[in-house]
C-alpha atoms as a PDB file:
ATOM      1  CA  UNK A   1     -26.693  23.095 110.058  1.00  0.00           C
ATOM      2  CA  UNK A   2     -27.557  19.438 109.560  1.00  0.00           C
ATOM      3  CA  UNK A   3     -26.402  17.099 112.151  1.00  0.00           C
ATOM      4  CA  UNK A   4     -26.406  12.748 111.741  1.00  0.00           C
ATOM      5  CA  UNK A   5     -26.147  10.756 114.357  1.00  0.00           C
ATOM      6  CA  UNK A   6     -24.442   7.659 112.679  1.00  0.00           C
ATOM      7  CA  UNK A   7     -23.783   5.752 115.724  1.00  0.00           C
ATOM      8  CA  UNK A   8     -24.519   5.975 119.194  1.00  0.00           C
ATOM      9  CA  UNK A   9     -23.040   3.176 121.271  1.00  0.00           C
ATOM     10  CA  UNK A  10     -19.613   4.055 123.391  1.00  0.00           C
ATOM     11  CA  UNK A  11     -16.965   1.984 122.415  1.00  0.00           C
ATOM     12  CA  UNK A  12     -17.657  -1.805 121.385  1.00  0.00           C
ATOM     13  CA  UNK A  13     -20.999  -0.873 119.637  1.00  0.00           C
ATOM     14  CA  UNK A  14     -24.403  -2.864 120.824  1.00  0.00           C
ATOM     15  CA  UNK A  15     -24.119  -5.810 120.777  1.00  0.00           C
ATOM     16  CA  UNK A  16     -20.970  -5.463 122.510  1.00  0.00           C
ATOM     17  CA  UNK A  17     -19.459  -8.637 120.851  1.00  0.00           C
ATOM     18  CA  UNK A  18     -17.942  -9.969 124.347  1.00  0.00           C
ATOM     19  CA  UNK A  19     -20.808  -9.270 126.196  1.00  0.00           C
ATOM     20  CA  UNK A  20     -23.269 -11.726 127.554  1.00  0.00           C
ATOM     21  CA  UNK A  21     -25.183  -9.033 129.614  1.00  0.00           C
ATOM     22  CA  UNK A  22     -29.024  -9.202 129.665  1.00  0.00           C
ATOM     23  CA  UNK A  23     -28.831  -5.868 127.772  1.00  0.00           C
ATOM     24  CA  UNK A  24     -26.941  -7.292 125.168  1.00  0.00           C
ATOM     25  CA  UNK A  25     -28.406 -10.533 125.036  1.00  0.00           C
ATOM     26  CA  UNK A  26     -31.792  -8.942 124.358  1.00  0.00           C
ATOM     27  CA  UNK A  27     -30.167  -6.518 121.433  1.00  0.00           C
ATOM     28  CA  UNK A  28     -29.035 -10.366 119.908  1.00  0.00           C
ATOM     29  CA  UNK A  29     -32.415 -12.011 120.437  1.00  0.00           C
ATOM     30  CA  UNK A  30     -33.992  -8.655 118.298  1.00  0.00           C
ATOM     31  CA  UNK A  31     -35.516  -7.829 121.432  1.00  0.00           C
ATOM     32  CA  UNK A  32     -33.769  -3.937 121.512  1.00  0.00           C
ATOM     33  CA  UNK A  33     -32.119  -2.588 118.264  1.00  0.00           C
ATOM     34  CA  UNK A  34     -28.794  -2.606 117.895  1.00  0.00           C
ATOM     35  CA  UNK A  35     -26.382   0.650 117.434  1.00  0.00           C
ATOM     36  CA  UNK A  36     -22.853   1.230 116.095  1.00  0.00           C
ATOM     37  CA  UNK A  37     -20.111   3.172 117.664  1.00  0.00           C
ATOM     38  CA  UNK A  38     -19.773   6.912 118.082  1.00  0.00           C
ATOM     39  CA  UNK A  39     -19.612   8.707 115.426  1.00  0.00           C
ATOM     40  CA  UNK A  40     -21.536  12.434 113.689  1.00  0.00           C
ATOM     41  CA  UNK A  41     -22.110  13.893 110.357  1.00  0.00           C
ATOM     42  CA  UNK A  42     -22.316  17.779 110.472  1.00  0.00           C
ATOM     43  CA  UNK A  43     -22.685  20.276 107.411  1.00  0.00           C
ATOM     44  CA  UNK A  44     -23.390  24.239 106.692  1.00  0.00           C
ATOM     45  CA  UNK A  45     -24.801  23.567 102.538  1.00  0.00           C
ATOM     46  CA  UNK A  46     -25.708  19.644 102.573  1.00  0.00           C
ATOM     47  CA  UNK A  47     -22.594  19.768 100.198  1.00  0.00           C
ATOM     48  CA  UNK A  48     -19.799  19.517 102.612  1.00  0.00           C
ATOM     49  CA  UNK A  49     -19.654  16.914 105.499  1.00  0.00           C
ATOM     50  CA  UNK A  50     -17.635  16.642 108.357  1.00  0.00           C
ATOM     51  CA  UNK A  51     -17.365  13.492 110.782  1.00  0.00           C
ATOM     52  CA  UNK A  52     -16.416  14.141 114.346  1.00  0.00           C
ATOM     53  CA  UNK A  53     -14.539  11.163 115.070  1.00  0.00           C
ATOM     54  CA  UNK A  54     -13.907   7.884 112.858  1.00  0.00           C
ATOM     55  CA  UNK A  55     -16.269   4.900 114.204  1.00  0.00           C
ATOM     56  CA  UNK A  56     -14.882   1.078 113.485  1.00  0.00           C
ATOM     57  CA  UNK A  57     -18.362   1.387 111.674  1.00  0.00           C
ATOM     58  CA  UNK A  58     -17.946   4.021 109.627  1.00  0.00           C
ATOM     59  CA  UNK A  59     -18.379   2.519 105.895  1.00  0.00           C
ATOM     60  CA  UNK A  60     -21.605   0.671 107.491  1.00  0.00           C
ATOM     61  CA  UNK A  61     -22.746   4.022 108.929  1.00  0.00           C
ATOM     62  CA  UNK A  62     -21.647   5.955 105.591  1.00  0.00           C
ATOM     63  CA  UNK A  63     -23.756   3.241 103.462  1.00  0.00           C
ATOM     64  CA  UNK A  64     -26.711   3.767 105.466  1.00  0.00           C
ATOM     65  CA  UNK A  65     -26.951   7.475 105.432  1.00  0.00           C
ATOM     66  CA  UNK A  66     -27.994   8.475 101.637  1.00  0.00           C
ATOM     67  CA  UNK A  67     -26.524  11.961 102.160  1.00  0.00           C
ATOM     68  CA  UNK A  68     -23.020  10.907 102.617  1.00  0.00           C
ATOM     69  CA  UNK A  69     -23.218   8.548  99.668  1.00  0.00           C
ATOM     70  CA  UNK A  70     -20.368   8.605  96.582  1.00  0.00           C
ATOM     71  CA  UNK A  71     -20.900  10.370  93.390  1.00  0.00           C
ATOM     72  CA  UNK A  72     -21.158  11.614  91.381  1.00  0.00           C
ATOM     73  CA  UNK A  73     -17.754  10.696  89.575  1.00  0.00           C
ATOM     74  CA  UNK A  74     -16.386   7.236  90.711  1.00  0.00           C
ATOM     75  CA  UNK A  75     -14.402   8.794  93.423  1.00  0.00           C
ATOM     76  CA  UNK A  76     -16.235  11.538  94.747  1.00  0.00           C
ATOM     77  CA  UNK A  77     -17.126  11.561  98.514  1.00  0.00           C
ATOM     78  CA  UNK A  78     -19.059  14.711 100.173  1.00  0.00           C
ATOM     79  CA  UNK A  79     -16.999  13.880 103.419  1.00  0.00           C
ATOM     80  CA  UNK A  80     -14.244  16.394 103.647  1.00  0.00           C
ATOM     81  CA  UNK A  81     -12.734  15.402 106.911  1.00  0.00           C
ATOM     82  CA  UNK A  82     -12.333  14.210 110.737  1.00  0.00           C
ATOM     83  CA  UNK A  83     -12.643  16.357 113.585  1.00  0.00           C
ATOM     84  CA  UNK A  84     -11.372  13.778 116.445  1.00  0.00           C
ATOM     85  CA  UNK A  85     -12.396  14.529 120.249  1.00  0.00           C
ATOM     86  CA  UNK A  86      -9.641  12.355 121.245  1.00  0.00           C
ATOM     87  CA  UNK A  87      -7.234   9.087 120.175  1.00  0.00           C
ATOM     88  CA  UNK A  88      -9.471   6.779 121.429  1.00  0.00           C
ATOM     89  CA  UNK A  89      -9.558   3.469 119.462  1.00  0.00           C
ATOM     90  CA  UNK A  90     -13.233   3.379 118.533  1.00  0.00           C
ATOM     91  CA  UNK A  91     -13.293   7.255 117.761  1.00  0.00           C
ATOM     92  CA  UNK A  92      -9.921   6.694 115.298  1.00  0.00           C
ATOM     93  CA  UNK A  93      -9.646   3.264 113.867  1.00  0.00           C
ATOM     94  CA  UNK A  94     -12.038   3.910 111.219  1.00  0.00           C
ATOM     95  CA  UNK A  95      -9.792   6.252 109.452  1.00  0.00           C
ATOM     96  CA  UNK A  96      -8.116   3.256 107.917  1.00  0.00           C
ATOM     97  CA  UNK A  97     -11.325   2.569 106.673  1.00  0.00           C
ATOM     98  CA  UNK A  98     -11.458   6.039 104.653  1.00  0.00           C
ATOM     99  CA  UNK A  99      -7.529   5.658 103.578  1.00  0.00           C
ATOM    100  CA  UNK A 100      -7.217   6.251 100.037  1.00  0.00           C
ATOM    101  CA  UNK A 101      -9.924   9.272  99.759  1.00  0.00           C
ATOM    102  CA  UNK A 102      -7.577  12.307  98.831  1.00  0.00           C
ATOM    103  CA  UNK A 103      -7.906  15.332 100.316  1.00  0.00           C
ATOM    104  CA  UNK A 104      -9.109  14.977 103.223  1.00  0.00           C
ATOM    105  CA  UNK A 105      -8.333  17.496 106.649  1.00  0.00           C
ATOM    106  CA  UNK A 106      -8.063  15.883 109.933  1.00  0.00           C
ATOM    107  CA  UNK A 107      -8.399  18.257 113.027  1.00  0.00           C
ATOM    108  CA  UNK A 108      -7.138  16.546 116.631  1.00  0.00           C
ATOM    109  CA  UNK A 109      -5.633  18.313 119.847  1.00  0.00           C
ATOM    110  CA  UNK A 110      -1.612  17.613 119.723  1.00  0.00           C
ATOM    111  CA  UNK A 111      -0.977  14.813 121.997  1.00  0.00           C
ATOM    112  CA  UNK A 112      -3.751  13.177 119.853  1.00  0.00           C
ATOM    113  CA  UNK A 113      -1.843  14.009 116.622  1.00  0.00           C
ATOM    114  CA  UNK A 114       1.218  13.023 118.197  1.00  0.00           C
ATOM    115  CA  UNK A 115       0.318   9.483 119.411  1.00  0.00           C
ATOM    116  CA  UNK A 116      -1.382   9.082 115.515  1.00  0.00           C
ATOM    117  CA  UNK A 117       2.136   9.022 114.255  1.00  0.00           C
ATOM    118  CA  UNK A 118       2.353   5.767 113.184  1.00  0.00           C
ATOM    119  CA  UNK A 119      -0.946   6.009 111.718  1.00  0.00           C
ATOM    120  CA  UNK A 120      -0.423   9.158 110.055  1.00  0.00           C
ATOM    121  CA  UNK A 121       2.407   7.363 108.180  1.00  0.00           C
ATOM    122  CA  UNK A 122       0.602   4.460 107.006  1.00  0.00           C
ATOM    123  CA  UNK A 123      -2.590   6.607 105.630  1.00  0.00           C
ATOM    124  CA  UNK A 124      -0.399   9.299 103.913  1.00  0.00           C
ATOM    125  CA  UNK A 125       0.551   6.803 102.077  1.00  0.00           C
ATOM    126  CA  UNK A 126      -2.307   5.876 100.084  1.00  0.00           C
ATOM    127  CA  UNK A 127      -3.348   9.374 100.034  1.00  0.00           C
ATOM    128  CA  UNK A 128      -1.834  12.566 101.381  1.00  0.00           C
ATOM    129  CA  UNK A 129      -4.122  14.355 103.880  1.00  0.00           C
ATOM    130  CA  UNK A 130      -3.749  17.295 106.041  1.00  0.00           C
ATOM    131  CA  UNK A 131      -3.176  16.575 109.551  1.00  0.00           C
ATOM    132  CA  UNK A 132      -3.895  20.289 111.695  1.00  0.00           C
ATOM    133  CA  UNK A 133      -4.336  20.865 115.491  1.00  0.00           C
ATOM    134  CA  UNK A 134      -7.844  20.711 116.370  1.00  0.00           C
ATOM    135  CA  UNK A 135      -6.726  23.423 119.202  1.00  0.00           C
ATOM    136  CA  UNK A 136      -5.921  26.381 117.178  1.00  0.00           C
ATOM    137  CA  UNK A 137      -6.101  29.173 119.395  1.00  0.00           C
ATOM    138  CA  UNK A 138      -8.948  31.355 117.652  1.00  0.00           C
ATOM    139  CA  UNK A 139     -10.881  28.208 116.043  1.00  0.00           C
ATOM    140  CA  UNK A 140     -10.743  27.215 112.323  1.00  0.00           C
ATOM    141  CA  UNK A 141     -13.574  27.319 109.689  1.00  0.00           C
ATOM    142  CA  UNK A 142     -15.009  24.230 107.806  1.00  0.00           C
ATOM    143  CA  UNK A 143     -16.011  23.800 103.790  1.00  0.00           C
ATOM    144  CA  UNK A 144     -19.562  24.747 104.299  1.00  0.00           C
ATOM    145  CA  UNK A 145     -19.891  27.536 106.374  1.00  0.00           C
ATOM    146  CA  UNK A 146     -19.268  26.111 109.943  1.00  0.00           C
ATOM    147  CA  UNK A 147     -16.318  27.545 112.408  1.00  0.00           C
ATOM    148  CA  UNK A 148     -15.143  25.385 115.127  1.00  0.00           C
ATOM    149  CA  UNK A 149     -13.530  25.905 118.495  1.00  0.00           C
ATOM    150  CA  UNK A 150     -12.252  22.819 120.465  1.00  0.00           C
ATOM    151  CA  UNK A 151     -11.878  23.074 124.401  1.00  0.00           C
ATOM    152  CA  UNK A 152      -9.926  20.474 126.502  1.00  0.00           C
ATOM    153  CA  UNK A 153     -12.396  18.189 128.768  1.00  0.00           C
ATOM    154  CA  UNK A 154     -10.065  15.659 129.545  1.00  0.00           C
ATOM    155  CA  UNK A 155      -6.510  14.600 130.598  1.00  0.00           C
ATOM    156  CA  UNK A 156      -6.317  10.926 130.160  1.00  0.00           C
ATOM    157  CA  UNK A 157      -4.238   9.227 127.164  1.00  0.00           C
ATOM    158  CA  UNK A 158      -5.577   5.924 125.648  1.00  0.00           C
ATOM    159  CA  UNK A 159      -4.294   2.744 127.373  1.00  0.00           C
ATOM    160  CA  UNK A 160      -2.331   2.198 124.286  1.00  0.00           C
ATOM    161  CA  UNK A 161       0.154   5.257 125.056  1.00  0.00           C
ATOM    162  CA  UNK A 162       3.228   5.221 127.074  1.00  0.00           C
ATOM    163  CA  UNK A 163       2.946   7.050 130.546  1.00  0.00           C
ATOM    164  CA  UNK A 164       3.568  10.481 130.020  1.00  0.00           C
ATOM    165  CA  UNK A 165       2.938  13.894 131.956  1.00  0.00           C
ATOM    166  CA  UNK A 166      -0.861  14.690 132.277  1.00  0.00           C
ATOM    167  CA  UNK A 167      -2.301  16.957 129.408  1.00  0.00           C
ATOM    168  CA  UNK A 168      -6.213  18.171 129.505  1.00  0.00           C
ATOM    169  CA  UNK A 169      -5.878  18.189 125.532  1.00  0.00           C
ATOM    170  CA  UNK A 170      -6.101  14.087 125.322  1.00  0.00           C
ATOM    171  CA  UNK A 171     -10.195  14.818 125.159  1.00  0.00           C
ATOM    172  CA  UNK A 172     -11.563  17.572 123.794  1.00  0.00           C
ATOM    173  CA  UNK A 173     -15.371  19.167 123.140  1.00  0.00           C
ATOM    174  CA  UNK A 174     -15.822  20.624 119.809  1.00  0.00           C
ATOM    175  CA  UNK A 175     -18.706  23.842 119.909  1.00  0.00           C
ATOM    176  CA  UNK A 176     -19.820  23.904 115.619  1.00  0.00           C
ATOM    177  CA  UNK A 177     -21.380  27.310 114.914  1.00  0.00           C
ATOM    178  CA  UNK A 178     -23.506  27.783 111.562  1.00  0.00           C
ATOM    179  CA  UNK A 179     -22.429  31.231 110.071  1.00  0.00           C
ATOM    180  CA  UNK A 180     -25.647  31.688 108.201  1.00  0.00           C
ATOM    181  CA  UNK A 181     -28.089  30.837 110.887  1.00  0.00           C
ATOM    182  CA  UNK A 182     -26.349  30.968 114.116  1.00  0.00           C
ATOM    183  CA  UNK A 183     -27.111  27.768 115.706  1.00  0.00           C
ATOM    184  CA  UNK A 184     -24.555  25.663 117.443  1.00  0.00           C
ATOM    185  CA  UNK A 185     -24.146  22.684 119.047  1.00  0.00           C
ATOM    186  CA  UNK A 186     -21.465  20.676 121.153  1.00  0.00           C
ATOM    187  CA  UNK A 187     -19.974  17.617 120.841  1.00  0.00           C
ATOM    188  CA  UNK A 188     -18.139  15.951 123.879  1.00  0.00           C
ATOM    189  CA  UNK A 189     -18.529  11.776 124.131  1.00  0.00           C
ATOM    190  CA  UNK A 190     -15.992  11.795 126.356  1.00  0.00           C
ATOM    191  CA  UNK A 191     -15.485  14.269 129.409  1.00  0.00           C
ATOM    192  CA  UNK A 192     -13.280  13.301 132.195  1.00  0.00           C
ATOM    193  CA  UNK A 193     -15.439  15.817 135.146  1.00  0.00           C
ATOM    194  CA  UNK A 194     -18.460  18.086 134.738  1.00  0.00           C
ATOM    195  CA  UNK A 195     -16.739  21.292 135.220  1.00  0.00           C
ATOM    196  CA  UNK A 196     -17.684  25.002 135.785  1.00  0.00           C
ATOM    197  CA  UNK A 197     -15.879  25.548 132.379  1.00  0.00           C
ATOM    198  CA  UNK A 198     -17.509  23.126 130.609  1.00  0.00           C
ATOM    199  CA  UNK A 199     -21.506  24.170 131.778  1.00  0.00           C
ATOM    200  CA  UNK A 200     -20.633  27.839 130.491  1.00  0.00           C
ATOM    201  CA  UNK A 201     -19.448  26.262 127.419  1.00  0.00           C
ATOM    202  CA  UNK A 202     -22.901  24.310 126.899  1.00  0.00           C
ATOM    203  CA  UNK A 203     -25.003  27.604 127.927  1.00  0.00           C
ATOM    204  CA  UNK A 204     -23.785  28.540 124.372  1.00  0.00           C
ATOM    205  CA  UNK A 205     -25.111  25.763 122.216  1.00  0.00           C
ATOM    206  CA  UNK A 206     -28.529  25.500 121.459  1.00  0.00           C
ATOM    207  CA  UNK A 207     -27.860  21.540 121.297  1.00  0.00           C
ATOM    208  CA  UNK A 208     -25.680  19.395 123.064  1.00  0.00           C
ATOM    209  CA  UNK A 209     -24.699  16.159 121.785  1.00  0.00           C
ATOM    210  CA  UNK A 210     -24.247  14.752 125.242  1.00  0.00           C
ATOM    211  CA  UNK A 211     -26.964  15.209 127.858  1.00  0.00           C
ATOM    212  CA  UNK A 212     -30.161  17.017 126.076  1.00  0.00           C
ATOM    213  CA  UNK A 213     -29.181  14.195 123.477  1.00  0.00           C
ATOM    214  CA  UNK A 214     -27.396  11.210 125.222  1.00  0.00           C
ATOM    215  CA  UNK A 215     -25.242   9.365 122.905  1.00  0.00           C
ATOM    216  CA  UNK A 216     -22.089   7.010 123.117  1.00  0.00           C
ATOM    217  CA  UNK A 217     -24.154   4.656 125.134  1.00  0.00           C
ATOM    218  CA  UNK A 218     -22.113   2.142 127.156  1.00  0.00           C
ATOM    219  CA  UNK A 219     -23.419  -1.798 126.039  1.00  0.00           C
ATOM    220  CA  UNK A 220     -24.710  -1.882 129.888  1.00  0.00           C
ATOM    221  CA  UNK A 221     -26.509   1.023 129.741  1.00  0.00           C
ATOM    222  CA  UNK A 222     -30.430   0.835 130.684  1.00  0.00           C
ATOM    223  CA  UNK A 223     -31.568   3.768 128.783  1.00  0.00           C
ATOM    224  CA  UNK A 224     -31.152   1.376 125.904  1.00  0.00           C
ATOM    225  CA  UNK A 225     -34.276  -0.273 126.667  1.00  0.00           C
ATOM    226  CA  UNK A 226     -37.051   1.958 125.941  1.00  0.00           C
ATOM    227  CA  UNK A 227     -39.265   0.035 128.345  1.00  0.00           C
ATOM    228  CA  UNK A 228     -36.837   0.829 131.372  1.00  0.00           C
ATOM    229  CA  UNK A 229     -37.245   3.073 134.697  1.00  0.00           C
ATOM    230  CA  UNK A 230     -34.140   4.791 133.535  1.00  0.00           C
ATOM    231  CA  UNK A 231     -35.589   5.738 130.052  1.00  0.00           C
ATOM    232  CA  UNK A 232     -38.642   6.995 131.602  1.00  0.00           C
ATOM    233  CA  UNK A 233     -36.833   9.513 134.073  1.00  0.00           C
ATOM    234  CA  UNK A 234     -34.500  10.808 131.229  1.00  0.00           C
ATOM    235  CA  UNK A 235     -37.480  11.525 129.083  1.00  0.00           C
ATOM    236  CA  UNK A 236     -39.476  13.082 131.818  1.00  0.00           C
ATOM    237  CA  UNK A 237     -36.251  15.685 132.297  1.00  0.00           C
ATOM    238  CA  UNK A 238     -36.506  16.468 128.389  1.00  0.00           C
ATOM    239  CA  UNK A 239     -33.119  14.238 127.479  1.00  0.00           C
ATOM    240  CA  UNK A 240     -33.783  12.599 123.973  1.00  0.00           C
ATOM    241  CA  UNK A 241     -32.305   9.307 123.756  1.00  0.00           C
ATOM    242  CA  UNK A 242     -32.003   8.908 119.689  1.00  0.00           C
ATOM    243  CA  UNK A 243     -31.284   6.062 117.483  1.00  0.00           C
ATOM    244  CA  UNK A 244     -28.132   5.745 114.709  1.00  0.00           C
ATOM    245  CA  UNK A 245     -29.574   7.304 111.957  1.00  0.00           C
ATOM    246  CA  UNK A 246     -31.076  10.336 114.021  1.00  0.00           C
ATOM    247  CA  UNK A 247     -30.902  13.722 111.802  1.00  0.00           C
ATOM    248  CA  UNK A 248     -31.588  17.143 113.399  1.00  0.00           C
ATOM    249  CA  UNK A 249     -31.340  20.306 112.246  1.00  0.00           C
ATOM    250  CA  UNK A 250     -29.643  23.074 114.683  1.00  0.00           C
END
């Protein structure tokens, strides 16, 4: 399984365009690179890719990463579809920015499906997709030899949702297992407590897209500096702290 970290900034990106922080000041002076918003690339065969969640950056992150290039008719994409940890606005908005690819599958928890509506409408539109719940009970298998189970790590709605009852499906963590090989991973930018539930769940990934490898990295962050105290500890405690761009193999 071949993971791609396209971006790795929470939401905003870095430079977080309203932000006069040193951090960010330093990013616009050159001084520290920049990074784009959350967003990953995963695939079983190299054929078939799947992006867990839709960055505002997606066609920039898409352009830059030669594997998830067009081709080779006019209209082909190798990105079958969206696996969203949540309705977020930086983890969903860039699916207007894929509207008009046909085919493609999007996998979200209810609520998050539900508060999409709107959205849903507007995208169908210029291409039907399949909309399923990302919370099907035993899991759901990918183009490419990957299966999926999602488990609920948070209960907060976006701002942009009425109030409503609580629900612990508004964030999910997705676990992607490789059929062939056996490796997994986990994916959870978002988690709303560190929970007994949720540290069994990682004890069953031999990579976790969260703390062995910190991503969605808040613009005031000081493990974006790789000069800082804060760096150093993390990478003394065996946490990688990886660019956009950043391909492993699991």
């Amino acid at each position: 399984m071949r993971v791609v970290l396209l971006g790795t900034a929470a939401s905003g990106g870095f430079p977080q365009w309203s932000c006069a922080c040193a951090l960010c000041a330093a990013a616009r002076d050159g001084k520290l690179p920049s990074r784009t918003q959350d967003c990953v690339a995963v695939t079983g065969n190299a054929r078939d890719w799947w992006l867990l969640n839709a960055s505002p950056d997606v066609r920039t992150q898409l352009a830059a990463t030669s594997a998830l290039r067009p081709g080779p008719g006019p209209r082909d994409t190798p990105v079958r579809g969206v696996l969203l940890t949540d309705a977020e606005p930086h983890h969903v908005a860039g699916l207007t920015v894929l509207r008009g690819a046909a085919g493609l599958k999007v996998y979200a928890p209810q609520p998050v499906l539900a508060a999409l509506t709107p959205a849903r409408a507007v995208l169908d539109r210029y291409a039907p997709w399949e909309w399923a719940d990302g919370l099907a009970e035993d899991g759901f298998v990918l183009a490419g030899g990957l299966v999926v189970t999602a488990h609920p790590v948070g209960d907060r709605p976006p701002e942009y949702v009425p109030p409503r009852r609580p629900d612990d499906r508004w964030a999910v963590a997705y676990r992607v297992e490789d059929l062939a090989t056996g490796g997994t991973f986990v994916h959870a930018p978002r988690i709303a407590a560190w929970t007994d539930a949720f540290g069994d769940l990682l004890e069953t990934a031999d990579c976790a897209v969260l703390r062995r490898i910190y991503t969605h990295l808040d613009n005031t962050n000081p493990l974006l500096d790789p000069g800082s105290t804060a760096r150093s500890q993390v990478n003394g405690a065996d946490v990688e702290v990886l660019m956009d761009g950043a391909e492993f193999v699991v």
